[in-house]
Protein backbone atom coordinates (compact mmCIF):
# COMPACT_ATOMS: atom_id res chain seq x y z
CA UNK A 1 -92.81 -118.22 -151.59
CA UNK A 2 -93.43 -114.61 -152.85
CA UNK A 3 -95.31 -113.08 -155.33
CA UNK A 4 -92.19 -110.46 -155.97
CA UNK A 5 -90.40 -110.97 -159.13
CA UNK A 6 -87.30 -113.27 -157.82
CA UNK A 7 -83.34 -111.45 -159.44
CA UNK A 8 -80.10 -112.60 -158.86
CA UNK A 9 -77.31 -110.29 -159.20
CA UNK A 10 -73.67 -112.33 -158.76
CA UNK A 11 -71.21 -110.47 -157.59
CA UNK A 12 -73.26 -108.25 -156.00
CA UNK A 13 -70.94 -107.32 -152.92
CA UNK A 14 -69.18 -103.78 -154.37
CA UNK A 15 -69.11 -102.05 -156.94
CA UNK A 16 -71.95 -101.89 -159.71
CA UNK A 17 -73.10 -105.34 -159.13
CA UNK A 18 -73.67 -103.77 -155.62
CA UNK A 19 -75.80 -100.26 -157.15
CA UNK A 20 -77.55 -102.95 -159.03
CA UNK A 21 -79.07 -104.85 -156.03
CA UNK A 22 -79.76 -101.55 -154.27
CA UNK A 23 -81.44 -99.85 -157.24
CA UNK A 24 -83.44 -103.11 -158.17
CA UNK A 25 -84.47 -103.08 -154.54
CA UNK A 26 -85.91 -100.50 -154.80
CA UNK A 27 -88.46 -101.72 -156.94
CA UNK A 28 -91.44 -102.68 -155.08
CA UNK A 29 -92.33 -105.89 -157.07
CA UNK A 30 -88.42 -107.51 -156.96
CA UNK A 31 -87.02 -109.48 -154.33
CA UNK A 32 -83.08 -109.40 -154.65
CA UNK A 33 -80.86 -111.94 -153.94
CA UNK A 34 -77.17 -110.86 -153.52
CA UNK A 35 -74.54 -113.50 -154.44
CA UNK A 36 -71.17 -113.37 -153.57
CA UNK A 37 -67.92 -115.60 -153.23
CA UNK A 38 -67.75 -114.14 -149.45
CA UNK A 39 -69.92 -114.85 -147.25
CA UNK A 40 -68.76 -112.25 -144.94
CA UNK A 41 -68.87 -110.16 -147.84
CA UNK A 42 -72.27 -110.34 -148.68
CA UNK A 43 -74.11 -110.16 -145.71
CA UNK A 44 -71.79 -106.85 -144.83
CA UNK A 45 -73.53 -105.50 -148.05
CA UNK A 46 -76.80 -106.39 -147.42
CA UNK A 47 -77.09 -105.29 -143.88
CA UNK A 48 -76.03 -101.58 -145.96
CA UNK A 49 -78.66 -101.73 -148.16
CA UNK A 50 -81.02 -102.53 -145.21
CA UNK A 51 -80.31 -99.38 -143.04
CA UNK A 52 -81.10 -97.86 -146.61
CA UNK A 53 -84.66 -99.79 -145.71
CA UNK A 54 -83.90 -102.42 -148.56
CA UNK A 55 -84.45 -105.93 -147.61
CA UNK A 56 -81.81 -107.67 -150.06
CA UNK A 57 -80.90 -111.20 -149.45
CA UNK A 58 -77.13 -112.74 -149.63
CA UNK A 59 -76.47 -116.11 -150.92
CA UNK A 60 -72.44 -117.33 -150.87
CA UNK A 61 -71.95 -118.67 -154.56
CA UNK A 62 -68.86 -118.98 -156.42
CA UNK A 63 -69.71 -118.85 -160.08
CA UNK A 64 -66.64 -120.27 -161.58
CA UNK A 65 -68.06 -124.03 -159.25
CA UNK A 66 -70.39 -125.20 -161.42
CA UNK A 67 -71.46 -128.08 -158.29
CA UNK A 68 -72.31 -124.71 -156.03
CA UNK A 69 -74.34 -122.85 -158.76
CA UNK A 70 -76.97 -126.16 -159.20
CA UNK A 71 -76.71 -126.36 -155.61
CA UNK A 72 -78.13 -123.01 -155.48
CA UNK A 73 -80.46 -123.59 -158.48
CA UNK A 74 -82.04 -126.54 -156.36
CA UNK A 75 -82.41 -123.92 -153.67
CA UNK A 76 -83.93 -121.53 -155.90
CA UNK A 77 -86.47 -123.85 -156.98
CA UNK A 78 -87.45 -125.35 -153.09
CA UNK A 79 -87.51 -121.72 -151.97
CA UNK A 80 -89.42 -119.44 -155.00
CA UNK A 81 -90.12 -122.08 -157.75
CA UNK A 82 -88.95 -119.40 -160.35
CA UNK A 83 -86.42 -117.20 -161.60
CA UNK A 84 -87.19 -113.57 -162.95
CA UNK A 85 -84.25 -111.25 -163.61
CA UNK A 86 -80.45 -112.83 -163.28
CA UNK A 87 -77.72 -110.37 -163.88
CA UNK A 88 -74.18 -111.48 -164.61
CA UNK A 89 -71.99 -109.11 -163.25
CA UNK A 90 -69.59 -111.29 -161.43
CA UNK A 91 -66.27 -110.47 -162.93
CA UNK A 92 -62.25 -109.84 -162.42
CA UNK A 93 -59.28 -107.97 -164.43
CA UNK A 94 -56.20 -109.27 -163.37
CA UNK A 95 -54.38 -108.35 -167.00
CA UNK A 96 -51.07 -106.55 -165.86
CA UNK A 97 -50.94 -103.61 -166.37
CA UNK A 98 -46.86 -103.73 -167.35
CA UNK A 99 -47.31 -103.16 -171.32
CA UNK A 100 -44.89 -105.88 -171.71
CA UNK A 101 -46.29 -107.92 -169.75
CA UNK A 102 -49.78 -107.23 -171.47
CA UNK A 103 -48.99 -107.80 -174.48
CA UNK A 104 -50.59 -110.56 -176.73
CA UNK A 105 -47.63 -111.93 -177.53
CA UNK A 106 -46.11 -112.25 -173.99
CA UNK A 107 -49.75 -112.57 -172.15
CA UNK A 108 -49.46 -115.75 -169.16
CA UNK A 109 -52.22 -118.10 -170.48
CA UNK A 110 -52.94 -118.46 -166.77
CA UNK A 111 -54.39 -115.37 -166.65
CA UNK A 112 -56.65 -115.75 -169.78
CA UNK A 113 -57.74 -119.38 -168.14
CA UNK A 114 -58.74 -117.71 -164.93
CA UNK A 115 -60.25 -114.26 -166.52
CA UNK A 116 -62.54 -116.64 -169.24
CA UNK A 117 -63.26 -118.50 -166.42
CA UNK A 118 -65.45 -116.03 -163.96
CA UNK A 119 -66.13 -113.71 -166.81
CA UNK A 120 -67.38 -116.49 -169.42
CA UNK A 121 -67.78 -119.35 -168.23
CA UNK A 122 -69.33 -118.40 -164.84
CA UNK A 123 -72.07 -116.68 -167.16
CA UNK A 124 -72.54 -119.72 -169.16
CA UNK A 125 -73.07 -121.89 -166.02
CA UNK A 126 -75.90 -119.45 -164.73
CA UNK A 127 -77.33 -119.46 -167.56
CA UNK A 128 -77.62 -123.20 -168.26
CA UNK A 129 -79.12 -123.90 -164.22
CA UNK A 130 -81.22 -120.97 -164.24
CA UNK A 131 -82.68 -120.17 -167.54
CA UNK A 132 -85.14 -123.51 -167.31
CA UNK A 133 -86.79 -122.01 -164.62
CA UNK A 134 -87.38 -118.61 -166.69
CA UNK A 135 -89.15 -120.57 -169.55
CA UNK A 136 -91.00 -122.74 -166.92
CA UNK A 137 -92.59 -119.91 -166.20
CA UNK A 138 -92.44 -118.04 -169.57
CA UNK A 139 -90.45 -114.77 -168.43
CA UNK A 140 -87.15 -114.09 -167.81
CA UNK A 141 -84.59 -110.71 -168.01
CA UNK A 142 -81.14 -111.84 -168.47
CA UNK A 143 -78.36 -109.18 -168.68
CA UNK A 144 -74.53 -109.39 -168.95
CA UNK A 145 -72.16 -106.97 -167.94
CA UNK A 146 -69.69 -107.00 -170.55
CA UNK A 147 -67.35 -103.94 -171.56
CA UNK A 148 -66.23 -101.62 -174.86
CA UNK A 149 -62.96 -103.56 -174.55
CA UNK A 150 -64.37 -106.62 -175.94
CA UNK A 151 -66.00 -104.52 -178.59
CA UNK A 152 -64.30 -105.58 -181.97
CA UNK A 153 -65.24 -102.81 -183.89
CA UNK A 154 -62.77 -100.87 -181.41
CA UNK A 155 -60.58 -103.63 -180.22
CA UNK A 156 -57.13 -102.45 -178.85
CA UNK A 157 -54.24 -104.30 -177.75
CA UNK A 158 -52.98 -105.13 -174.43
CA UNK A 159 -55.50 -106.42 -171.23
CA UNK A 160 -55.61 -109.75 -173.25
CA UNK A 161 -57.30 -111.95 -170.47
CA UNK A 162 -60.14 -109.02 -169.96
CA UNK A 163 -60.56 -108.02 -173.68
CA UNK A 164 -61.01 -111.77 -174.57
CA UNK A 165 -63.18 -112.78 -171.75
CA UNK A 166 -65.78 -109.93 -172.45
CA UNK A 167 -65.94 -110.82 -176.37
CA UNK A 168 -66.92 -114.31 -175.34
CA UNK A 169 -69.83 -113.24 -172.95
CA UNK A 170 -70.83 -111.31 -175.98
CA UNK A 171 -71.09 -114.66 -178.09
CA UNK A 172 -72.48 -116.23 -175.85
CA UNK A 173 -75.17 -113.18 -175.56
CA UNK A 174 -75.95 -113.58 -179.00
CA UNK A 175 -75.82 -117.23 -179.03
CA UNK A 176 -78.56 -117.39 -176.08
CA UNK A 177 -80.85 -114.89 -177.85
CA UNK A 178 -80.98 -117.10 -180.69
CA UNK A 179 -81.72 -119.96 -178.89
CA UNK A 180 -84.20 -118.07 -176.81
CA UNK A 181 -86.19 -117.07 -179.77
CA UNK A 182 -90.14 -117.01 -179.27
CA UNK A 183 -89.52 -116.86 -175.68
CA UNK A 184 -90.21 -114.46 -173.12
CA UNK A 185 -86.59 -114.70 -171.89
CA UNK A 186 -84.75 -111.67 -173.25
CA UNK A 187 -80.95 -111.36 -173.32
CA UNK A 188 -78.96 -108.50 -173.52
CA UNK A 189 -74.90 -107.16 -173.15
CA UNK A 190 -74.35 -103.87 -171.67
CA UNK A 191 -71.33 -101.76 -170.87
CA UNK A 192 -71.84 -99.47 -168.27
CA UNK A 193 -68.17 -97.14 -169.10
CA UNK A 194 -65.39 -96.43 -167.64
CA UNK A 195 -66.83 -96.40 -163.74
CA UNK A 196 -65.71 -95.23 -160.27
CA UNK A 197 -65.11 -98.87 -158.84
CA UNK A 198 -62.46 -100.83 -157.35
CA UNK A 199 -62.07 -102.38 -161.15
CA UNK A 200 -62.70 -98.44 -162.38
CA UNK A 201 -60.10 -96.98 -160.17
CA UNK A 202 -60.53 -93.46 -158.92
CA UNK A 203 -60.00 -91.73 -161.87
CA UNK A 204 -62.85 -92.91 -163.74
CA UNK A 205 -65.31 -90.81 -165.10
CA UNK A 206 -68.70 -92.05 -164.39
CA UNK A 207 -70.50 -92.99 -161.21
CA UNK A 208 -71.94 -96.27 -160.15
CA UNK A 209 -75.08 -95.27 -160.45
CA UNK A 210 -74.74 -94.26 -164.25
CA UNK A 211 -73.02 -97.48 -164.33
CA UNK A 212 -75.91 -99.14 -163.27
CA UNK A 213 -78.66 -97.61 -165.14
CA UNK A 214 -78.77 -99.19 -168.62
CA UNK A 215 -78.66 -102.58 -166.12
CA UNK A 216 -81.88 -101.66 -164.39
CA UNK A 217 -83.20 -100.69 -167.38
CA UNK A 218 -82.55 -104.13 -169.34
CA UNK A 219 -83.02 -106.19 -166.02
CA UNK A 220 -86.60 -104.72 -166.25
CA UNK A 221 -87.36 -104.70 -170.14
CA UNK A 222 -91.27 -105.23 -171.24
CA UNK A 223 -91.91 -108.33 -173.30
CA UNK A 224 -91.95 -106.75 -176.22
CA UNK A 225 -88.19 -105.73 -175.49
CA UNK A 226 -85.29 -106.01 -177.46
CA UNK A 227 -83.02 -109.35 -177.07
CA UNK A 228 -79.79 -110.49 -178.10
CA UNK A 229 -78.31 -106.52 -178.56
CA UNK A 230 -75.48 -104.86 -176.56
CA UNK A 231 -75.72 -101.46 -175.35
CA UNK A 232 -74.57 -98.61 -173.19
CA UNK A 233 -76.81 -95.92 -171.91
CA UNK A 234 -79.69 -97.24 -173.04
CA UNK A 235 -79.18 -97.13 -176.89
CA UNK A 236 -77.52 -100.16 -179.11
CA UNK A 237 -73.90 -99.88 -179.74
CA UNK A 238 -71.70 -102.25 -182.52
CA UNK A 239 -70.36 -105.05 -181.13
């Protein structure tokens, strides 16, 4: 047991889920634990962060196995008895990018089965194992990492498996908030840009750590916070 505030971050190998565990590590009151589909992976990534001096934990956790993610929920509850902060960054993009290929109307439903099911449905099975422990204990920060390409104020073709996938987390954002009303579990969608990652590429234009920041900054909200809202650097944006 710990008195630290207990956050998952799946995912959390590379990329931004990765600047998430080392920035929330740095807070002195959260104890992170780093999921990831890799073992290997994960503890590579931790023992990083701890010749940074951040003591990060790594759990192996698939989230599209909804058997491993109660399995880990049961050890969640023997090891802490609560959950604090659980960020839902786990995610892929496997859309060609052949604009044939792409295209809605030519779009392998294979690819929109496997996208929906890490990017949605992974979400929506951490959510159901983990949020009773949050209103056990009358607290919880949940945050999605979703993306402007499931926006539909500014949907685009093309990227069909992605662009779907990330308006779905969205429902389901809103969906949870509602549900979640006179709670102290708040819920919130972010996009953190276009961002130097292995998803990003190199030309992106923003760093991980930018990436990150609107993350920290939900992941850490005060109860009188906002909940069920989707945003990128820190201010609301249209869904």
């Amino acid at each position: 047991m710990t008195d630290k505030k207990i956050a998952i971050v799946t995912g959390g190998n590379r990329g931004i889920g990765f600047e998430i565990c080392r920035q929330l590590a740095r807070e002195k009151d959260i104890q992170v634990l780093l999921t990831s589909r890799d073992k290997d992976k994960g503890k590579d990534a931790c023992a990083q962060l701890k010749k940074e001096g951040l003591e990060v934990l790594s759990y192996e956790l698939d989230v599209t196995d909804e058997n491993e993610i109660f399995r880990f929920r049961d050890y969640l509850k023997k090891e802490y008895g609560r959950v604090d902060i659980l960020v839902n960054n786990a995610g892929i993009f496997i859309d060609s990018h052949d604009h044939t290929e792409a295209s809605v109307f030519s779009v392998d439903i294979k690819t929109i089965r496997k996208t929906m099911k890490t990017n949605a449905y992974g979400s929506l099975f951490m959510c159901q194992a983990l949020v009773p422990l949050m209103n056990k204990n009358n607290y919880g920060r949940i945050v999605n990492i979703s993306s402007g390409m499931g926006q539909l104020s500014e949907m685009n073709g093309g990227s069909v498996g992605y662009r779907l996938s990330k308006v779905a987390l969205n429902g389901l954002t809103r969906i949870w908030a509602d549900e979640l009303k006179g709670t102290n579990v708040l819920i919130n969608s972010m996009c953190p840009g276009w961002v130097k990652t292995g998803m990003g590429g190199a030309n992106a234009t923003r760093s991980v750590e930018e990436g990150a920041d609107t993350a920290i900054w939900l992941a850490t909200l005060p109860d009188d916070g906002p909940s069920g809202g989707f945003f990128r650097d820190r201010k609301e944006i249209a869904w």
